[in-house]
C-alpha atoms as a PDB file:
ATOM      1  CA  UNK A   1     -26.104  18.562  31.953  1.00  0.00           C
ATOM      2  CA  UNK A   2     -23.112  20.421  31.661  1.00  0.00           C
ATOM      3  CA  UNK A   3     -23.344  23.751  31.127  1.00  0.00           C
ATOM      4  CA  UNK A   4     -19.358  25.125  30.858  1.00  0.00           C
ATOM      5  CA  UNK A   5     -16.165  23.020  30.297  1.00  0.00           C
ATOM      6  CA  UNK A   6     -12.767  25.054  31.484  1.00  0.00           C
ATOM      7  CA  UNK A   7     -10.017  25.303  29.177  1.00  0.00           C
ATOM      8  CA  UNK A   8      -8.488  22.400  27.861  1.00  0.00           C
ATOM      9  CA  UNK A   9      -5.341  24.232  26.588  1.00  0.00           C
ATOM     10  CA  UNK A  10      -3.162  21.889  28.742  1.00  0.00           C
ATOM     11  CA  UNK A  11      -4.247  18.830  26.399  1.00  0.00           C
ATOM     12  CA  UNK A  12      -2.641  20.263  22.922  1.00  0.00           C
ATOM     13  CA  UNK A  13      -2.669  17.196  21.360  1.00  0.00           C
ATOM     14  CA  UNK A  14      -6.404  16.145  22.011  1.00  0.00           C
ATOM     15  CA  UNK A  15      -7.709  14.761  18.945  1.00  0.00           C
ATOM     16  CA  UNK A  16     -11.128  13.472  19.846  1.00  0.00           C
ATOM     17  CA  UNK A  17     -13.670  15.108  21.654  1.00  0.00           C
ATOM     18  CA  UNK A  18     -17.198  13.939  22.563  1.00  0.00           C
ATOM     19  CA  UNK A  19     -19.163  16.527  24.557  1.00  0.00           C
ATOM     20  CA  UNK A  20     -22.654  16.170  23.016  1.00  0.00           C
ATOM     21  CA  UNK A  21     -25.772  15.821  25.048  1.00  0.00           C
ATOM     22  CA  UNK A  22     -25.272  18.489  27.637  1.00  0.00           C
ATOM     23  CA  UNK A  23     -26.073  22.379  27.837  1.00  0.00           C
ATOM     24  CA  UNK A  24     -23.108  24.077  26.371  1.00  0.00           C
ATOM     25  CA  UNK A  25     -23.561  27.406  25.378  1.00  0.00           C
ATOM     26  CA  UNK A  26     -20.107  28.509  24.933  1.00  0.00           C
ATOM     27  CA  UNK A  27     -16.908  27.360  23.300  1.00  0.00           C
ATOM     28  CA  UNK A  28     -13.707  29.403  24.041  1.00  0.00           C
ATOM     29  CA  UNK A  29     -12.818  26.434  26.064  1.00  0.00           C
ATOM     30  CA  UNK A  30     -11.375  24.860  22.223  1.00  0.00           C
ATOM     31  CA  UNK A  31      -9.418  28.150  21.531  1.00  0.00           C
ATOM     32  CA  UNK A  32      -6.040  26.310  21.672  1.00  0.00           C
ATOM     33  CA  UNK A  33      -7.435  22.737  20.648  1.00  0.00           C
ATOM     34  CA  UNK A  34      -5.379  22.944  17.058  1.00  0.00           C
ATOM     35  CA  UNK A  35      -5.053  18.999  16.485  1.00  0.00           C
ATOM     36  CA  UNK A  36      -9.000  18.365  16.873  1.00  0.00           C
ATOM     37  CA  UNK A  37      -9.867  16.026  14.182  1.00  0.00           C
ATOM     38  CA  UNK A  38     -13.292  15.166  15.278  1.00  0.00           C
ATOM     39  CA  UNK A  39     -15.751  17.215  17.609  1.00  0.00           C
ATOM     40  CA  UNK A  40     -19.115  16.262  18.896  1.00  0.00           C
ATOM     41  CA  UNK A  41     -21.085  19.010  19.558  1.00  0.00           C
ATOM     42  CA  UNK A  42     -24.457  17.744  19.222  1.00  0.00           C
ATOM     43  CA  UNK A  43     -27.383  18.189  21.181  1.00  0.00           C
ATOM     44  CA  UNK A  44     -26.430  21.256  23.358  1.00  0.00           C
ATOM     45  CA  UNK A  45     -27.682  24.875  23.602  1.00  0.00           C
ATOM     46  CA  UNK A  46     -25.360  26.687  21.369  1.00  0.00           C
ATOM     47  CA  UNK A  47     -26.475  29.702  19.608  1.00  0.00           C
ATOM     48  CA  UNK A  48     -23.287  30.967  17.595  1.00  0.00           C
ATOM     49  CA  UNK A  49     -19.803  29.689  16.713  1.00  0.00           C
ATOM     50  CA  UNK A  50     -17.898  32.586  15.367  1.00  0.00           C
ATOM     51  CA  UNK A  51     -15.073  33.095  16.819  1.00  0.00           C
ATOM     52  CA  UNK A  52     -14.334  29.397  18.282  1.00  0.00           C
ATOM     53  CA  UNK A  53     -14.048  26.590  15.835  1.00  0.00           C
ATOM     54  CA  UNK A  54     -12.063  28.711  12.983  1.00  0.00           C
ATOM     55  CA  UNK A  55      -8.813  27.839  13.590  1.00  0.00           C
ATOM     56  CA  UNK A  56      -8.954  23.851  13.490  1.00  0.00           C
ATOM     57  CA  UNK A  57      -7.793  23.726  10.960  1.00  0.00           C
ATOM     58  CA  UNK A  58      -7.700  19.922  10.340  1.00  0.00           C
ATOM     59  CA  UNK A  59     -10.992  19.351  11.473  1.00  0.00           C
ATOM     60  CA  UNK A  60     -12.726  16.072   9.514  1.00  0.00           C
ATOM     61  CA  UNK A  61     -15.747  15.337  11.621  1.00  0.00           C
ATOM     62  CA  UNK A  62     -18.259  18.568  13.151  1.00  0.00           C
ATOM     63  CA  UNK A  63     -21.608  17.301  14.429  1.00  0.00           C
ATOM     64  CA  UNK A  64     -23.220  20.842  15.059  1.00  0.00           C
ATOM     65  CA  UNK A  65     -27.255  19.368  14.637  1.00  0.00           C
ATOM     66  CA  UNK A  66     -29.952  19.893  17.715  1.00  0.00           C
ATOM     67  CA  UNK A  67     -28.516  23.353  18.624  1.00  0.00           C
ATOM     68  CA  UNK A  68     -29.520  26.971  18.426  1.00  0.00           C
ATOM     69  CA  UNK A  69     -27.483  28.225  15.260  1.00  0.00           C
ATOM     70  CA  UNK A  70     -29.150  30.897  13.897  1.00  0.00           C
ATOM     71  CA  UNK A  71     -27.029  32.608  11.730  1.00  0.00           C
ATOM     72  CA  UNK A  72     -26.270  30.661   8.220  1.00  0.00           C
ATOM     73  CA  UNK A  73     -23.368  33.432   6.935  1.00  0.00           C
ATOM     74  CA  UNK A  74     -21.641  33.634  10.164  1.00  0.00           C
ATOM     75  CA  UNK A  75     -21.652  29.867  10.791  1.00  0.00           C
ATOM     76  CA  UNK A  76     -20.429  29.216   7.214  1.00  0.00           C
ATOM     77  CA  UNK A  77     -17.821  31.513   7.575  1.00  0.00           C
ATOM     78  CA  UNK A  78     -16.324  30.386  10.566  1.00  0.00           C
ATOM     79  CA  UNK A  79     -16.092  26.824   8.765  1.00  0.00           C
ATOM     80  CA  UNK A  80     -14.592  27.870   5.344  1.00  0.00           C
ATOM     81  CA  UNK A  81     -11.173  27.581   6.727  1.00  0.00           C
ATOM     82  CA  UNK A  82     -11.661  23.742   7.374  1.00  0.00           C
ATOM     83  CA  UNK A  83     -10.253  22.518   4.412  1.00  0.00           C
ATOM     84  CA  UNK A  84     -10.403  18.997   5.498  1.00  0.00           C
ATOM     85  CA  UNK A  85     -13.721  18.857   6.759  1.00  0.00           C
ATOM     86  CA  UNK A  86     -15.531  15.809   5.085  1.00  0.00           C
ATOM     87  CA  UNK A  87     -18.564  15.374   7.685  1.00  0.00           C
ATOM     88  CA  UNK A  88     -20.944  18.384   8.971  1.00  0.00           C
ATOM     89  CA  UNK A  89     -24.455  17.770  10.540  1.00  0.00           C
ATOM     90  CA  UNK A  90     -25.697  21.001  10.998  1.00  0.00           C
ATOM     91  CA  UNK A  91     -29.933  20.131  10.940  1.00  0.00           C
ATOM     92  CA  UNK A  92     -32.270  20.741  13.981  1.00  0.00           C
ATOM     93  CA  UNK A  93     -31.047  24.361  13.951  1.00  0.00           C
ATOM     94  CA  UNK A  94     -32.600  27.389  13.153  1.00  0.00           C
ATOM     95  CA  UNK A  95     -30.763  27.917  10.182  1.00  0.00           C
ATOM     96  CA  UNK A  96     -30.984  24.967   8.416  1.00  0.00           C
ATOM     97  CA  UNK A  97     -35.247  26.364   7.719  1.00  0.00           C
ATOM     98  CA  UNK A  98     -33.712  28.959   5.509  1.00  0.00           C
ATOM     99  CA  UNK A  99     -34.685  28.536   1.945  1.00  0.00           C
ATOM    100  CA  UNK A 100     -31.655  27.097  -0.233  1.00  0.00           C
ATOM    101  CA  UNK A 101     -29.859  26.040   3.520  1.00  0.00           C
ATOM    102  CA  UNK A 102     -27.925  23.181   1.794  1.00  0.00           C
ATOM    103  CA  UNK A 103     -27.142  24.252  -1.771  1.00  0.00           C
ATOM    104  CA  UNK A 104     -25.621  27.276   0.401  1.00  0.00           C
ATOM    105  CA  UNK A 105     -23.548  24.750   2.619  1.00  0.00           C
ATOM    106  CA  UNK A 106     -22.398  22.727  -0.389  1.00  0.00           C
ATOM    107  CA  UNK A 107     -21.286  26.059  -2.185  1.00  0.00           C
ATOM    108  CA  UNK A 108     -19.175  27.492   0.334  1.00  0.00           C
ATOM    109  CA  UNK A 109     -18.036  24.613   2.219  1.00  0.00           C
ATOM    110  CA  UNK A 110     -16.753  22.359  -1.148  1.00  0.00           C
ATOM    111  CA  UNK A 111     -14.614  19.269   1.156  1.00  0.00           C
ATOM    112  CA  UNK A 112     -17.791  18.352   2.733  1.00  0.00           C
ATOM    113  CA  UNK A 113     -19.001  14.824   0.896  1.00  0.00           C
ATOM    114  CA  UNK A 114     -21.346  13.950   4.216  1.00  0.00           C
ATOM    115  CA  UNK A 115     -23.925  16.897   5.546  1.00  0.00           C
ATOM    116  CA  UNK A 116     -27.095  15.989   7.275  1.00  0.00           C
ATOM    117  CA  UNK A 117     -26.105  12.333   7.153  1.00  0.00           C
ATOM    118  CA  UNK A 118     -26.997  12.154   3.067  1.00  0.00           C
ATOM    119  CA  UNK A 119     -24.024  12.341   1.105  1.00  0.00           C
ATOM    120  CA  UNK A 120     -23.128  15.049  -1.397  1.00  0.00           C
ATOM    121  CA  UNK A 121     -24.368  14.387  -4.874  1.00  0.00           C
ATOM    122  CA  UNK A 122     -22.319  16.044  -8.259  1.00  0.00           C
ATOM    123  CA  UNK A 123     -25.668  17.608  -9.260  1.00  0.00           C
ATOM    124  CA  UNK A 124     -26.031  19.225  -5.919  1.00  0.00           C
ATOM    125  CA  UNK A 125     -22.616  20.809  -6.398  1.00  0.00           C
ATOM    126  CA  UNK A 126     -23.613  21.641 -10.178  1.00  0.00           C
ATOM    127  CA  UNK A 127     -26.774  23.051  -8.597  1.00  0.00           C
ATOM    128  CA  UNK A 128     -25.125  24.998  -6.192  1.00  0.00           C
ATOM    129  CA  UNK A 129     -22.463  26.083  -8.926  1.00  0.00           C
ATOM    130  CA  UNK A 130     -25.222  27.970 -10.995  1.00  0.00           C
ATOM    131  CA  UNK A 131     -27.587  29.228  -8.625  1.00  0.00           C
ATOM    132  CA  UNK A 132     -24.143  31.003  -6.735  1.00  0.00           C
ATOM    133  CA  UNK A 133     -22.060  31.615  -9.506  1.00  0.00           C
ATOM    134  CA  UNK A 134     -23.598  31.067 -12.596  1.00  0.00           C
ATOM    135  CA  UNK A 135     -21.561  32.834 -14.880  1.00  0.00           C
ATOM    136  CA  UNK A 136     -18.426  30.473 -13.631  1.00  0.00           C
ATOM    137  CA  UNK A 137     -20.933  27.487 -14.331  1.00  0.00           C
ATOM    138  CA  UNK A 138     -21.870  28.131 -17.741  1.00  0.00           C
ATOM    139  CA  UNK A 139     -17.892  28.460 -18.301  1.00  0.00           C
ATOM    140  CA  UNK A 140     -17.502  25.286 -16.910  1.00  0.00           C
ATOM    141  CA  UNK A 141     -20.184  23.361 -19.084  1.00  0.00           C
ATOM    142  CA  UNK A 142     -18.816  24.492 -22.041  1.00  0.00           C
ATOM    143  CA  UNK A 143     -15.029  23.845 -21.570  1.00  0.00           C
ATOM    144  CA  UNK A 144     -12.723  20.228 -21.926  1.00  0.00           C
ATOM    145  CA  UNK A 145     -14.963  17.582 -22.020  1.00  0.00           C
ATOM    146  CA  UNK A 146     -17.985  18.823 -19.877  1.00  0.00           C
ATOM    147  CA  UNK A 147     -20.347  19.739 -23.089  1.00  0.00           C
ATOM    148  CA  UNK A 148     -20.289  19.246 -27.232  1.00  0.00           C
ATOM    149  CA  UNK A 149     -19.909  22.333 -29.090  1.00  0.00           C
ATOM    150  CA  UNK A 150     -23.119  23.292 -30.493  1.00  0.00           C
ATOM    151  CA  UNK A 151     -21.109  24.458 -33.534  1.00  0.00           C
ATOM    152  CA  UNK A 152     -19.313  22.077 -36.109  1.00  0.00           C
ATOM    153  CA  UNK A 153     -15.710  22.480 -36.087  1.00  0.00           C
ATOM    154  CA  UNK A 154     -15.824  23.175 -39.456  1.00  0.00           C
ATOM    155  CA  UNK A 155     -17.398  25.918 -39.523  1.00  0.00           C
ATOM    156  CA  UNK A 156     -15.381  29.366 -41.169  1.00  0.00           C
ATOM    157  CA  UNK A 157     -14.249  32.323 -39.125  1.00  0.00           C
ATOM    158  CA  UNK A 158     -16.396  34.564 -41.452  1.00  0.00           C
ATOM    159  CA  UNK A 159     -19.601  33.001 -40.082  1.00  0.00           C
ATOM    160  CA  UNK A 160     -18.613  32.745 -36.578  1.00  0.00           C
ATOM    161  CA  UNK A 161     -17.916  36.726 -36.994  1.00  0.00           C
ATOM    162  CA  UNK A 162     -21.106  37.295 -38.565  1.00  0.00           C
ATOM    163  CA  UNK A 163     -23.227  34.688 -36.280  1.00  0.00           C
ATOM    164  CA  UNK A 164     -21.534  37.615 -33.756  1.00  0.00           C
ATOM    165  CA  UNK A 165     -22.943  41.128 -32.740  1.00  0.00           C
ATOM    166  CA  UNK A 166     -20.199  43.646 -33.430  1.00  0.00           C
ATOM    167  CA  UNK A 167     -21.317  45.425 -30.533  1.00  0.00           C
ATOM    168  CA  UNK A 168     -20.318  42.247 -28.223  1.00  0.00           C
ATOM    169  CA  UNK A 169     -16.980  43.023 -29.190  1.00  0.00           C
ATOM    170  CA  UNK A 170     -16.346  46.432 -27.302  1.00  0.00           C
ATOM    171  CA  UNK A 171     -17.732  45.504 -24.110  1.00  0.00           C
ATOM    172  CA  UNK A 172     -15.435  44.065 -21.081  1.00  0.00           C
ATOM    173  CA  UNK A 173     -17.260  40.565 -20.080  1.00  0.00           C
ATOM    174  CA  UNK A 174     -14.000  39.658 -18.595  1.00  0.00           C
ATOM    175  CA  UNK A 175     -13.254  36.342 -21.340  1.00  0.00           C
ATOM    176  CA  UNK A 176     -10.724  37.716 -23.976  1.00  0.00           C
ATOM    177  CA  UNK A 177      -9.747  36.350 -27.663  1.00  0.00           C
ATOM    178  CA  UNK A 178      -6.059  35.283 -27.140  1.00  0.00           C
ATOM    179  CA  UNK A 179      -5.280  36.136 -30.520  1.00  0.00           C
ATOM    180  CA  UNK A 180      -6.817  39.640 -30.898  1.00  0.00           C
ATOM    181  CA  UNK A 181      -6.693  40.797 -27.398  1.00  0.00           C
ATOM    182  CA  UNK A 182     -10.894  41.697 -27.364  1.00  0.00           C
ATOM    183  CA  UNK A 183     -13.290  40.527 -25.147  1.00  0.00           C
ATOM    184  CA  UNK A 184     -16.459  38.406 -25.705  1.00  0.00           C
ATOM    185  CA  UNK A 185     -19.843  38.800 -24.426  1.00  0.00           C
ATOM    186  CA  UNK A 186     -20.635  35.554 -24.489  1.00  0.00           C
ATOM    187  CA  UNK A 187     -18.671  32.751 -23.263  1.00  0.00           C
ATOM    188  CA  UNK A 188     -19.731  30.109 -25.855  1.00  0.00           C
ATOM    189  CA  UNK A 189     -17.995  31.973 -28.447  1.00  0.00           C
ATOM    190  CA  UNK A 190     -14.646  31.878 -26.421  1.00  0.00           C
ATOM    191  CA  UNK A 191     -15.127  28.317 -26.021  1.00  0.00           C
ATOM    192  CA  UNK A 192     -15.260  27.926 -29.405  1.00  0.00           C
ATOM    193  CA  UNK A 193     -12.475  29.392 -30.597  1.00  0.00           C
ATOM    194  CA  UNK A 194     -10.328  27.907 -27.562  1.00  0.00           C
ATOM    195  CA  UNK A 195     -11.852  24.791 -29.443  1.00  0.00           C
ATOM    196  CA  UNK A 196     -10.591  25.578 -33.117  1.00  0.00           C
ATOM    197  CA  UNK A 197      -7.320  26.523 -31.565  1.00  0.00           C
ATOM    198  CA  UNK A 198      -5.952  23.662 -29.564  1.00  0.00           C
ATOM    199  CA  UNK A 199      -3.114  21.604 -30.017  1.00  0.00           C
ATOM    200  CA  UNK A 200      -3.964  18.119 -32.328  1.00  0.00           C
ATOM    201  CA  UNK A 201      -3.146  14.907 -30.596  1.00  0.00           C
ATOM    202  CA  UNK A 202      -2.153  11.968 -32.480  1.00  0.00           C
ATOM    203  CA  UNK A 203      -2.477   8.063 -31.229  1.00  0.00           C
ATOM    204  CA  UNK A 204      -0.839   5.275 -33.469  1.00  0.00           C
ATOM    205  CA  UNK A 205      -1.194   1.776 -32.250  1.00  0.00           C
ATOM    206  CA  UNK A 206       0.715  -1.126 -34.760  1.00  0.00           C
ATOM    207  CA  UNK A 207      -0.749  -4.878 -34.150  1.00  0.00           C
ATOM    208  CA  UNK A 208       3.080  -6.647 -33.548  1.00  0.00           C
ATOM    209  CA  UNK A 209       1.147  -9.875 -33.646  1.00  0.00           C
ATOM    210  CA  UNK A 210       0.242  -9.529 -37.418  1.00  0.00           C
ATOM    211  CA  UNK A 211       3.856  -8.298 -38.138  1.00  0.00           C
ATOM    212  CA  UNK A 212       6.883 -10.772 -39.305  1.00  0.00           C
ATOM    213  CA  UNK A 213      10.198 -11.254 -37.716  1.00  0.00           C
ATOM    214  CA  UNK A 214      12.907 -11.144 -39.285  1.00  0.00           C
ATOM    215  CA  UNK A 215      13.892 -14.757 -38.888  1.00  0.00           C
ATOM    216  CA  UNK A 216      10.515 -15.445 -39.978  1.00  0.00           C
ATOM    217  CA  UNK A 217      10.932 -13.096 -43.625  1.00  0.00           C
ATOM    218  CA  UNK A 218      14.328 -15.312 -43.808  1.00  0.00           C
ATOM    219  CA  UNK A 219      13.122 -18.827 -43.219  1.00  0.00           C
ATOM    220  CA  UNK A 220       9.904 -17.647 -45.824  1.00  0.00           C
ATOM    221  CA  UNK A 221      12.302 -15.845 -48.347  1.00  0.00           C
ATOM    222  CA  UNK A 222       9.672 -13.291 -48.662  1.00  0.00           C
ATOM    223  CA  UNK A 223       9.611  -9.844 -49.155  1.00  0.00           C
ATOM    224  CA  UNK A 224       8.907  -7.485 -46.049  1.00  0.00           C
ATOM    225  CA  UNK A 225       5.170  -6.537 -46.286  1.00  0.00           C
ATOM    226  CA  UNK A 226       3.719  -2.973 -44.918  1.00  0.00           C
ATOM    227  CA  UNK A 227       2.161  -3.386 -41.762  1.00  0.00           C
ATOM    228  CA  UNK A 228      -1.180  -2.138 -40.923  1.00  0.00           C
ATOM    229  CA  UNK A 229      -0.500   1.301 -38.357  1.00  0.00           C
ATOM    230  CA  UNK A 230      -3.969   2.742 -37.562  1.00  0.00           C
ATOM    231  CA  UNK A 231      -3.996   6.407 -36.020  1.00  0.00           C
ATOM    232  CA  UNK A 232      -6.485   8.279 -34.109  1.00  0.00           C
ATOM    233  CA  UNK A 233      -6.192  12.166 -34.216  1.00  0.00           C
ATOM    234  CA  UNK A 234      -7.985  13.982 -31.476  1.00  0.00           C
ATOM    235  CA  UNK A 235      -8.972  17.504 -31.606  1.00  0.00           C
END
């Protein structure tokens, strides 16, 4: 039933707090709690956090769920500084009814791997990705290993310039050819030629098993024979 706590400045190395099931409605009892690791605030009456929890800083653990929080922007920007935080519970609040409340979480809050007690899935975060920054997701499916070039690598430079608007070429999208210092429209053509342009890597692997010592090519009085080297080249 508690309804304030007084500071608890004096106690700078507290680490673990536990103050769940009571009334608390305000926090600026924490404001010099920097070591809290894990904080229980569950199952009170608070209606805002801005302003009280941004500066722990090594937070892991925040149980915010069966309170009053109203405001989804303010409460994820007081937590964006928690770059440890692994486990949030933020349901039974107000905010968590807004439509898209946990792609919106996942987005802005990317240490989390626990919220609501269900763990984060990667298609949540590639959901979240594209619905809040779609133009960095579509980067990110086409570069490195995330997605197969819908173009062969064989394919000329003459086509690719054709199979390209000329008026794509005079318009700042913000991804530039490295060679010709113009920018492309549309990121699947810089992906491309990032893909025509990288370095070639080269893998040899020799089966010593299959090959003869010398002792052995003396004892034998036989000629040394070429050995089989097989090599991979990757693009």
């Amino acid at each position: 039933g508690l309804r304030s706590i007084p500071s608890l400045a004096r106690f700078h190395r507290l680490r673990y707090l536990w103050i769940n099931n009571n009334k608390i409605q305000d926090l600026s009892f924490l404001v010099k709690n920097h070591c809290l690791t894990e904080l229980y605030l569950n199952n009170n009456e608070i209606t805002d956090i801005s302003g009280a929890l941004k500066h722990l800083c090594v937070l892991q653990i925040l149980l915010l769920h069966n309170n009053q929080l109203k405001h989804l922007g303010r409460t994820v920007e007081e937590l964006k500084g928690m770059r440890s935080l692994q486990t949030l519970s933020v349901f039974h609040n107000p905010l968590a009814q807004e439509p898209g409340y946990r792609l919106y979480m996942i987005y802005f809050l990317p240490s989390v791997q626990l919220l609501d007690r269900k763990p984060v899935t990667p298609r949540e975060r590639e959901s979240a990705l594209h619905i809040y920054d779609g133009e960095r997701s579509r980067v990110v499916q086409a570069l490195a290993f995330g997605k197969r070039l819908g173009t062969p690598l064989a394919v000329s430079s003459a086509r690719r310039r054709a199979a390209r608007p000329a008026a794509a070429l005079a318009l700042p999208a913000g991804i530039y050819n490295p060679s010709a210092g113009v920018p492309f429209e549309n990121p699947v053509d810089a992906v491309f030629l990032r893909a025509m342009t990288r370095s070639i890597m080269e893998f040899s692997c020799v089966d010593w098993n299959k090959v003869s010592t010398c002792q052995e090519r003396r004892l034998e009085n036989k000629a040394e024979e070429p050995y089989e080297m097989l090599t991979v080249k990757f693009r």
